[in-house]
PDB file of N, CA and C in Angstrom:
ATOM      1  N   UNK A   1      -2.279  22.060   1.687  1.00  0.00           N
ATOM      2  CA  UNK A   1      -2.995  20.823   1.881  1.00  0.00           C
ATOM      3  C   UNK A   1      -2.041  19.745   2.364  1.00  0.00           C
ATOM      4  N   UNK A   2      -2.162  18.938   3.251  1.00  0.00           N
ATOM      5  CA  UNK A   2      -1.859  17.809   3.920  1.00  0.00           C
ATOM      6  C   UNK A   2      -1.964  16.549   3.310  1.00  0.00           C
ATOM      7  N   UNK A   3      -0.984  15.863   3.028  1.00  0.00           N
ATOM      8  CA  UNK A   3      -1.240  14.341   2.338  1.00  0.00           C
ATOM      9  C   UNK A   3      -1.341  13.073   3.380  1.00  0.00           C
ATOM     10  N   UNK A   4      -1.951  12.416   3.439  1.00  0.00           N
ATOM     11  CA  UNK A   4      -1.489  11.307   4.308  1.00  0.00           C
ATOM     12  C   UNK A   4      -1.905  10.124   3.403  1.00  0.00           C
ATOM     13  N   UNK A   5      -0.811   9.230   3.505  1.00  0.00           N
ATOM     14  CA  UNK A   5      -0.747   8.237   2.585  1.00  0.00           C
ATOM     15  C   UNK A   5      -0.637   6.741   3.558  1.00  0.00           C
ATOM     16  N   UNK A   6      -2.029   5.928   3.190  1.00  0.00           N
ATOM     17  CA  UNK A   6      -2.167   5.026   3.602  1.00  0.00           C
ATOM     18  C   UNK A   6      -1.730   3.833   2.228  1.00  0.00           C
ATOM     19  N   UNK A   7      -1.266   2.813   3.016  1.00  0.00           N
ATOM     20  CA  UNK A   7      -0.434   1.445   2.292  1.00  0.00           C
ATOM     21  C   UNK A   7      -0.983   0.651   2.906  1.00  0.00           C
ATOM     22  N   UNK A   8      -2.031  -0.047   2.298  1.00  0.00           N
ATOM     23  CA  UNK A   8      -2.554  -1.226   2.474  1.00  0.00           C
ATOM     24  C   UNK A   8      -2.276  -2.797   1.825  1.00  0.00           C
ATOM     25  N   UNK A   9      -1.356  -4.116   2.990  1.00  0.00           N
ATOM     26  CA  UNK A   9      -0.902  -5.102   1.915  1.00  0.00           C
ATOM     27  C   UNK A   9      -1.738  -5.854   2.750  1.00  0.00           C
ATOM     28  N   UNK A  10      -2.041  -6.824   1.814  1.00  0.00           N
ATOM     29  CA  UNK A  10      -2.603  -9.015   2.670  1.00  0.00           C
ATOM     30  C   UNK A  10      -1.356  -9.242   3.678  1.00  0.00           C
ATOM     31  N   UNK A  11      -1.813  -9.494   4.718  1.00  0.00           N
ATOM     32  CA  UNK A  11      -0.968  -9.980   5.958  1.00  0.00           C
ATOM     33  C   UNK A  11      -0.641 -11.300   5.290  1.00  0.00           C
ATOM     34  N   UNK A  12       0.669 -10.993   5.864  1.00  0.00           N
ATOM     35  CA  UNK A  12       2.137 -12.279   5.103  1.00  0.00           C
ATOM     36  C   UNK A  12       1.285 -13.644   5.306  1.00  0.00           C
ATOM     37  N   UNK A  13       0.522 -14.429   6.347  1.00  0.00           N
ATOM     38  CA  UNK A  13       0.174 -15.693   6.207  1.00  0.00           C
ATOM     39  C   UNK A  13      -1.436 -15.709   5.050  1.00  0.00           C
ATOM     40  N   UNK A  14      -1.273 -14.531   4.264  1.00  0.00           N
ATOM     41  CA  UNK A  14      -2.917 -14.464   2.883  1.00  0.00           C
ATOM     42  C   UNK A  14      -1.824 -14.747   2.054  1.00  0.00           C
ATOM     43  N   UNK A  15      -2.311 -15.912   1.306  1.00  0.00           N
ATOM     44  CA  UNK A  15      -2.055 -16.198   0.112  1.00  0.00           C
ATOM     45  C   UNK A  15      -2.347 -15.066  -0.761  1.00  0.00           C
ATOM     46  N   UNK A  16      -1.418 -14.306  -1.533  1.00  0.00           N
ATOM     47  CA  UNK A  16      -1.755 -13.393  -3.115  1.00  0.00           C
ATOM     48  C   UNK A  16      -1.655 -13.491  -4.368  1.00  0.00           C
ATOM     49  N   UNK A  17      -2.577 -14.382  -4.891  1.00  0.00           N
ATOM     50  CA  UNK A  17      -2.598 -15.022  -6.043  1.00  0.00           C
ATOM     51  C   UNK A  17      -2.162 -13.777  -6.912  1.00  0.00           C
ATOM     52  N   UNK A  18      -2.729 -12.609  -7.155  1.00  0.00           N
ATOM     53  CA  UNK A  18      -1.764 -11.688  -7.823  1.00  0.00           C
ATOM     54  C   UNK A  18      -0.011 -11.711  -7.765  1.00  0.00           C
ATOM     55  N   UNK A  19      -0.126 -11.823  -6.488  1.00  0.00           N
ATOM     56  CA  UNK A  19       1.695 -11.554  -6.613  1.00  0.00           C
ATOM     57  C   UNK A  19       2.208 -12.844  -6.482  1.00  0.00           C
ATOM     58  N   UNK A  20       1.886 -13.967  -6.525  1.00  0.00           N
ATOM     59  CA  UNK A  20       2.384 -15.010  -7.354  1.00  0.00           C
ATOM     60  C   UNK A  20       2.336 -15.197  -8.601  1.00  0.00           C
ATOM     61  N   UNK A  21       0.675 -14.135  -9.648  1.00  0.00           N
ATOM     62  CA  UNK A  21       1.000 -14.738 -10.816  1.00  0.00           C
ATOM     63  C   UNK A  21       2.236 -13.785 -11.513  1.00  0.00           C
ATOM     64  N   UNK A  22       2.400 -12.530 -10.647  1.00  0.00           N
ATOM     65  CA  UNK A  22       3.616 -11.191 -11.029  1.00  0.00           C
ATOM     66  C   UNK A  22       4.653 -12.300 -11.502  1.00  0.00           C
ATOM     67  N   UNK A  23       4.808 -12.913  -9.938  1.00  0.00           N
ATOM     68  CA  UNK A  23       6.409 -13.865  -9.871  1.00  0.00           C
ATOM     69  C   UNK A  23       6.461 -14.665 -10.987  1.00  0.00           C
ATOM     70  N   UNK A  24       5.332 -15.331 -11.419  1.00  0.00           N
ATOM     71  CA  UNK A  24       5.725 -16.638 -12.363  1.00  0.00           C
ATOM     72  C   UNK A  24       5.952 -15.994 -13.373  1.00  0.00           C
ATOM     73  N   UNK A  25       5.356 -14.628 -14.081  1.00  0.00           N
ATOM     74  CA  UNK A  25       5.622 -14.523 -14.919  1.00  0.00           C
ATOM     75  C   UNK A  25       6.908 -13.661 -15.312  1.00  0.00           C
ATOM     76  N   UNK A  26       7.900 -13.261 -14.163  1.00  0.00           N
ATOM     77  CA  UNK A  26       8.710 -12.357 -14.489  1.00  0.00           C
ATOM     78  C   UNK A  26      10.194 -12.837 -14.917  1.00  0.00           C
ATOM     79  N   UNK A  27      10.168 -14.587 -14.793  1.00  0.00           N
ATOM     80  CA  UNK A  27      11.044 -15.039 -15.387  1.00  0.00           C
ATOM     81  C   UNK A  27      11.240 -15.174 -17.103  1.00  0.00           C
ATOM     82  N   UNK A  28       9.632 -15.082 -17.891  1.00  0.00           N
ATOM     83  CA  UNK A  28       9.138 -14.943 -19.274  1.00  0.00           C
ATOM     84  C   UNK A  28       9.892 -13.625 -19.716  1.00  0.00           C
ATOM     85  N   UNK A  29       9.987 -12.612 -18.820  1.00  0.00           N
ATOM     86  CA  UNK A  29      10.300 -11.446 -18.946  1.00  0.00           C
ATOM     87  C   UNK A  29      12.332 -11.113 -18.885  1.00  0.00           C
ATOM     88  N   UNK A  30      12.589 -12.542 -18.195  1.00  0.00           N
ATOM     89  CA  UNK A  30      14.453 -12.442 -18.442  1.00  0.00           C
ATOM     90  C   UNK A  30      14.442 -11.923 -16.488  1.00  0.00           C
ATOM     91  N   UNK A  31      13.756 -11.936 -15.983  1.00  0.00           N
ATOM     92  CA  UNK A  31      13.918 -11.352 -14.751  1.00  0.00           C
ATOM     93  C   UNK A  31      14.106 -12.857 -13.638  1.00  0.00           C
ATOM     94  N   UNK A  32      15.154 -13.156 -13.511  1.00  0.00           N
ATOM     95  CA  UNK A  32      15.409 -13.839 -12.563  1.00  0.00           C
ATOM     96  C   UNK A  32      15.662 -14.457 -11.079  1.00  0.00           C
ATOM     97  N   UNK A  33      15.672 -12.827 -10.346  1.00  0.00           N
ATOM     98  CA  UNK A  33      16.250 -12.708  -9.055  1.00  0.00           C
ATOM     99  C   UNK A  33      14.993 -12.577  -8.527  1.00  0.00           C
ATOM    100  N   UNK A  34      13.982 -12.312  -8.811  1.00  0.00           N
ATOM    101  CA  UNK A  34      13.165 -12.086  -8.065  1.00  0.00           C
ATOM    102  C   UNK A  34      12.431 -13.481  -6.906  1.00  0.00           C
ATOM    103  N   UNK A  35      12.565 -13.671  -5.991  1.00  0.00           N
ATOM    104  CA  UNK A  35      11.973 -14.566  -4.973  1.00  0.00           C
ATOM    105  C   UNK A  35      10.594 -14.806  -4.830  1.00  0.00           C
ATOM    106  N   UNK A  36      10.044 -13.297  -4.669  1.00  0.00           N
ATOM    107  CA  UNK A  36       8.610 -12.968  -3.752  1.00  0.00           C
ATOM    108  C   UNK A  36       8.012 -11.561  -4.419  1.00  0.00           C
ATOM    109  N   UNK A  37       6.710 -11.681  -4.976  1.00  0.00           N
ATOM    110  CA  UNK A  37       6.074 -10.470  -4.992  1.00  0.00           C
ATOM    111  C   UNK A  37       4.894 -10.389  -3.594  1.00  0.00           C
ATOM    112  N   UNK A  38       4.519  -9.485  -3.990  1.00  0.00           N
ATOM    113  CA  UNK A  38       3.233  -8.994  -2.867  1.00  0.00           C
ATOM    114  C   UNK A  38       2.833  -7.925  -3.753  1.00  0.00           C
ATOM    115  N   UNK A  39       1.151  -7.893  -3.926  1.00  0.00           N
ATOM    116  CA  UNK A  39       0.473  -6.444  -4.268  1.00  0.00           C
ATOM    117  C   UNK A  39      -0.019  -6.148  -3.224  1.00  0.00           C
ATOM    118  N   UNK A  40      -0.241  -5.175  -3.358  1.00  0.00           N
ATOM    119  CA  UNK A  40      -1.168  -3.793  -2.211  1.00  0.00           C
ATOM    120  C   UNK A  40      -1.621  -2.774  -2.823  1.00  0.00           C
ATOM    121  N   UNK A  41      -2.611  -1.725  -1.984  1.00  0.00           N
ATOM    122  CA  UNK A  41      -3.103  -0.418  -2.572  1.00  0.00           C
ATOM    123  C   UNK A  41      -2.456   0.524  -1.960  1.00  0.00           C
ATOM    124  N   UNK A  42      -2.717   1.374  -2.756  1.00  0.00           N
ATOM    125  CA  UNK A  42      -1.884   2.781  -1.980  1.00  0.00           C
ATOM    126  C   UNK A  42      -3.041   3.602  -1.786  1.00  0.00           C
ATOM    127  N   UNK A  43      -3.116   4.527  -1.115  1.00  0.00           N
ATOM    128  CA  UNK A  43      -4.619   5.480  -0.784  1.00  0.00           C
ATOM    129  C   UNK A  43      -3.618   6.712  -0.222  1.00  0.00           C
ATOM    130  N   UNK A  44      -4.270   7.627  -0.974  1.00  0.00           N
ATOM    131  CA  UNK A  44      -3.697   9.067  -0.163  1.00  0.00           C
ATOM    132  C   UNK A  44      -5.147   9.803   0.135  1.00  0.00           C
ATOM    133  N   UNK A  45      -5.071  10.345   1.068  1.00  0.00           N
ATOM    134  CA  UNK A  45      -6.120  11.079   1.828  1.00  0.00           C
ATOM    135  C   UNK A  45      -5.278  12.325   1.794  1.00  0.00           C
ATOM    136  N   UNK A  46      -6.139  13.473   1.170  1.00  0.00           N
ATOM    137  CA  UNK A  46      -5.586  14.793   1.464  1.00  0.00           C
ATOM    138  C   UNK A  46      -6.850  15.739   2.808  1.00  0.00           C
ATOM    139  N   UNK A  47      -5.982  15.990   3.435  1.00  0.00           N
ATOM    140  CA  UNK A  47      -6.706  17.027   4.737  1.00  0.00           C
ATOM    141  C   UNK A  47      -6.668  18.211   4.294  1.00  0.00           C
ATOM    142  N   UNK A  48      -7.708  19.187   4.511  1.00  0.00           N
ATOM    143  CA  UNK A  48      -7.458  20.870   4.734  1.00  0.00           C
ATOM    144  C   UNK A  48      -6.974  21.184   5.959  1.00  0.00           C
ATOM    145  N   UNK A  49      -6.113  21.621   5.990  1.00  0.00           N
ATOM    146  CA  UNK A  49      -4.958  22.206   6.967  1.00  0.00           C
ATOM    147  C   UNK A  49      -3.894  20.885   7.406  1.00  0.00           C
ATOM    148  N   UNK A  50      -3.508  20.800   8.433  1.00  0.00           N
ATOM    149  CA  UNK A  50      -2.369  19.416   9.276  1.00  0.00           C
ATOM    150  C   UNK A  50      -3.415  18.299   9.182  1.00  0.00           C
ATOM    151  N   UNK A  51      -2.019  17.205   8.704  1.00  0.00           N
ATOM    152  CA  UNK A  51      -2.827  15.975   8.515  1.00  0.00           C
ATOM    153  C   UNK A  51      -3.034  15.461   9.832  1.00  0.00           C
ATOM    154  N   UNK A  52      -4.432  14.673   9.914  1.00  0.00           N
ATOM    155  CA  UNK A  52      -4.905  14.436  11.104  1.00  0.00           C
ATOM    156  C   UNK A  52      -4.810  12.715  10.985  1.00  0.00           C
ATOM    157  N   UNK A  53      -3.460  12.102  11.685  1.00  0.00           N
ATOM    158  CA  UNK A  53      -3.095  10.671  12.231  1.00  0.00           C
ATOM    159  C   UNK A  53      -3.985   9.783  12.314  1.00  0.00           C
ATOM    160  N   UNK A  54      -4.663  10.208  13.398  1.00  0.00           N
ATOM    161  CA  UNK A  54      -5.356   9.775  13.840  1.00  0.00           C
ATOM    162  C   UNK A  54      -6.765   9.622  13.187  1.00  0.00           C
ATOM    163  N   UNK A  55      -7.074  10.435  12.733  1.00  0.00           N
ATOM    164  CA  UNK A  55      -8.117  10.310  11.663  1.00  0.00           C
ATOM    165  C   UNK A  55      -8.343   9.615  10.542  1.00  0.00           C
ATOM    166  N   UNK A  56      -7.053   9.704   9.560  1.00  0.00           N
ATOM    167  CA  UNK A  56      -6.490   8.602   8.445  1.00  0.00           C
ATOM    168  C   UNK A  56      -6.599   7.270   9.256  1.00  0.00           C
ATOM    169  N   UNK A  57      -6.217   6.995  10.426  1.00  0.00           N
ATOM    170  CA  UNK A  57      -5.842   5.744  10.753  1.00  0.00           C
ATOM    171  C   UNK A  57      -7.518   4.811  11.064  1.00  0.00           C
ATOM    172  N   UNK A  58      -8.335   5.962  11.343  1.00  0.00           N
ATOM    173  CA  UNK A  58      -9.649   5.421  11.953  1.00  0.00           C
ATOM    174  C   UNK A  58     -10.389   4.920  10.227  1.00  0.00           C
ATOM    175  N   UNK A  59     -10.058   6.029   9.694  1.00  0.00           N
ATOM    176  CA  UNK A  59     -10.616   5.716   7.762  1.00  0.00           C
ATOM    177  C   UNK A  59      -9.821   4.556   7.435  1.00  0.00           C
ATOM    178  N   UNK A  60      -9.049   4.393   7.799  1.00  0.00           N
ATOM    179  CA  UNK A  60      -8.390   2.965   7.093  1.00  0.00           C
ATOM    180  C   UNK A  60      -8.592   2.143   8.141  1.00  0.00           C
ATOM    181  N   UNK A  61      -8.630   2.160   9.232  1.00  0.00           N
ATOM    182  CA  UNK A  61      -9.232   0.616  10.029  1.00  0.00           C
ATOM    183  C   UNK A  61     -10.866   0.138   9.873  1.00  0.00           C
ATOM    184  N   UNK A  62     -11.185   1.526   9.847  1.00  0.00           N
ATOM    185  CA  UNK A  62     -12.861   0.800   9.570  1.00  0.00           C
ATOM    186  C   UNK A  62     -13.482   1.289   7.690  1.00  0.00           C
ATOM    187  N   UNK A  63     -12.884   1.850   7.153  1.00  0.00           N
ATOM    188  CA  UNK A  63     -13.256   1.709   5.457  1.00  0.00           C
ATOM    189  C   UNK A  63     -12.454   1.036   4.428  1.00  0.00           C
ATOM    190  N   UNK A  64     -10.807   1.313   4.626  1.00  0.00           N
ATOM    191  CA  UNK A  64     -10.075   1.228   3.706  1.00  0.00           C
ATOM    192  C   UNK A  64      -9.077  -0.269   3.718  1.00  0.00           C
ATOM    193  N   UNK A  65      -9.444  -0.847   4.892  1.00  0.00           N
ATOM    194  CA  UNK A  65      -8.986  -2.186   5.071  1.00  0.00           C
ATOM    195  C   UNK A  65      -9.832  -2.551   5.514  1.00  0.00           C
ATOM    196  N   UNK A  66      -9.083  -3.980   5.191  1.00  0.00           N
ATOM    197  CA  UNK A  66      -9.781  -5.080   5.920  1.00  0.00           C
ATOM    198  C   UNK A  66      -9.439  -6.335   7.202  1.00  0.00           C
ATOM    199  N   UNK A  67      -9.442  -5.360   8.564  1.00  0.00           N
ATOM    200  CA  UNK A  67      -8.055  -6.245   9.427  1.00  0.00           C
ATOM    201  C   UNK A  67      -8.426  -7.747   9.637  1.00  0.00           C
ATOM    202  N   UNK A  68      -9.068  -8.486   9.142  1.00  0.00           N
ATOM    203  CA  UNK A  68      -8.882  -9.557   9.247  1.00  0.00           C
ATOM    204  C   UNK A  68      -8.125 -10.398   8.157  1.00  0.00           C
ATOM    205  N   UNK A  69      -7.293  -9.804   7.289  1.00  0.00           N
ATOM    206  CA  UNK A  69      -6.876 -10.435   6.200  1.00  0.00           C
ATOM    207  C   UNK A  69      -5.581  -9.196   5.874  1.00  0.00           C
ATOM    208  N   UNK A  70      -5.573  -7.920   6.196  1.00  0.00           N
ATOM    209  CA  UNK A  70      -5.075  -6.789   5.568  1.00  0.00           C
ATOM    210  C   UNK A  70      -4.330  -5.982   6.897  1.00  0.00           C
ATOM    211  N   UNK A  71      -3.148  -5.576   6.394  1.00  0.00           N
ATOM    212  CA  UNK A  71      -2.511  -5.060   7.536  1.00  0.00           C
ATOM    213  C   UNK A  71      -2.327  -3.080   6.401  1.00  0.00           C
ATOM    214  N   UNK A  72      -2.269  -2.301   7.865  1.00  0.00           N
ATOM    215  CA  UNK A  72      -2.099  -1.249   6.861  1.00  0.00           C
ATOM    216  C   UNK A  72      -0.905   0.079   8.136  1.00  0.00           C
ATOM    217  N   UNK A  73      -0.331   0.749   7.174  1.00  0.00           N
ATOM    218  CA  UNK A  73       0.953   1.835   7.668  1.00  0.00           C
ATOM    219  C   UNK A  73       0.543   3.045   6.826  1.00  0.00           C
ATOM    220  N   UNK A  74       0.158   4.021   7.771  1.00  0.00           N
ATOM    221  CA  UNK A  74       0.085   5.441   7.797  1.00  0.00           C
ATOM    222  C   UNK A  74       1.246   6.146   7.545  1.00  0.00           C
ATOM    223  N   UNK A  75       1.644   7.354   6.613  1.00  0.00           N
ATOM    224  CA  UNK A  75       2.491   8.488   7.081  1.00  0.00           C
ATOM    225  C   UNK A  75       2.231   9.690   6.275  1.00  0.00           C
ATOM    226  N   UNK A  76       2.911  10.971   6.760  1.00  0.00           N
ATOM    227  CA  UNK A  76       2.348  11.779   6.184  1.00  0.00           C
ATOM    228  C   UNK A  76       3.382  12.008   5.033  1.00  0.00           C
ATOM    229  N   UNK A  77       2.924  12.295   3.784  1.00  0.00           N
ATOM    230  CA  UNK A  77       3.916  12.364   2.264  1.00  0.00           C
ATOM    231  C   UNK A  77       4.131  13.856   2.122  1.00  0.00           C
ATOM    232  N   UNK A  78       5.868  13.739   2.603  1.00  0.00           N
ATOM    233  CA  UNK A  78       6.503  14.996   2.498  1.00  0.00           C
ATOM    234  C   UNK A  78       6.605  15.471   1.174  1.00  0.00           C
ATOM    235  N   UNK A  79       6.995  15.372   0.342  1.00  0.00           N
ATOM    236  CA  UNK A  79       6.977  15.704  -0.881  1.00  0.00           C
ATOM    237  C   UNK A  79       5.958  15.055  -2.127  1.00  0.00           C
ATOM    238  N   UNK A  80       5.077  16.198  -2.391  1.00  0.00           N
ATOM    239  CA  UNK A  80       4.215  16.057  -3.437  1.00  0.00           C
ATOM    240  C   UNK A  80       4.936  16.806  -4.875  1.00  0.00           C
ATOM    241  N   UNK A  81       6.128  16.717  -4.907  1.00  0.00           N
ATOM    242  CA  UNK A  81       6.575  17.106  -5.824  1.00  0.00           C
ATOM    243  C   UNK A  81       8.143  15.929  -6.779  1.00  0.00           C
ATOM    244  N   UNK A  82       7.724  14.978  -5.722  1.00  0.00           N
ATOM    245  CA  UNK A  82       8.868  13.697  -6.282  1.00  0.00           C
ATOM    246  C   UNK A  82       8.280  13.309  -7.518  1.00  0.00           C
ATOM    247  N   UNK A  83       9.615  13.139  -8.424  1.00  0.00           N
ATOM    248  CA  UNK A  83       9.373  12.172  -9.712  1.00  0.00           C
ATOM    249  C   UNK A  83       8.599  11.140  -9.375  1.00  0.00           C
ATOM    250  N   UNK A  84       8.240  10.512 -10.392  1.00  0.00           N
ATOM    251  CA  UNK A  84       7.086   9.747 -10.631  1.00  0.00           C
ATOM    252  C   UNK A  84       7.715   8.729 -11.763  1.00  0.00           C
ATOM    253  N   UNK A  85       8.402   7.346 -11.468  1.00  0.00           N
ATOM    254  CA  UNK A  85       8.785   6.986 -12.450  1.00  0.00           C
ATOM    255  C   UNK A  85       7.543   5.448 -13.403  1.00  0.00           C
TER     256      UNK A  85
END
């Protein structure tokens, strides 16, 4: 089976009230360096047989985003066997 893993974030000029409230609060936490968060989704699409590019890319431009606010990057996930921390 074929993975293709779509990453969907808010295009840099969307305000993300999530990943500002991450930031404010990660100084409560002793965490200081941090500048900038951003959230996003992750989506994996598994294919039967070779992952099809082009196909993932059409499911995420017209279901899985939203391009007027949402930018999104395709690839196919070589290893389904990486730690998981």
């Amino acid at each position: 089976m074929a993975r293709v893993v779509v990453d969907v974030m808010l295009k840099p000029e969307i305000l993300d009230p999530q990943g500002q409230a991450v930031a404010n609060a990660l100084p409560r936490l002793g965490v200081t360096d941090v500048s900038s968060v951003r959230i996003g989704r992750r989506i994996e699409i598994e294919f039967a047989g070779e992952p099809d590019l082009d196909r993932a890319r059409e499911i995420a431009d017209k279901l899985l985003a939203n391009p007027v606010i949402e930018d999104f990057t395709i690839h196919v996930h070589e290893d389904a066997s990486a730690e998981v921390v």
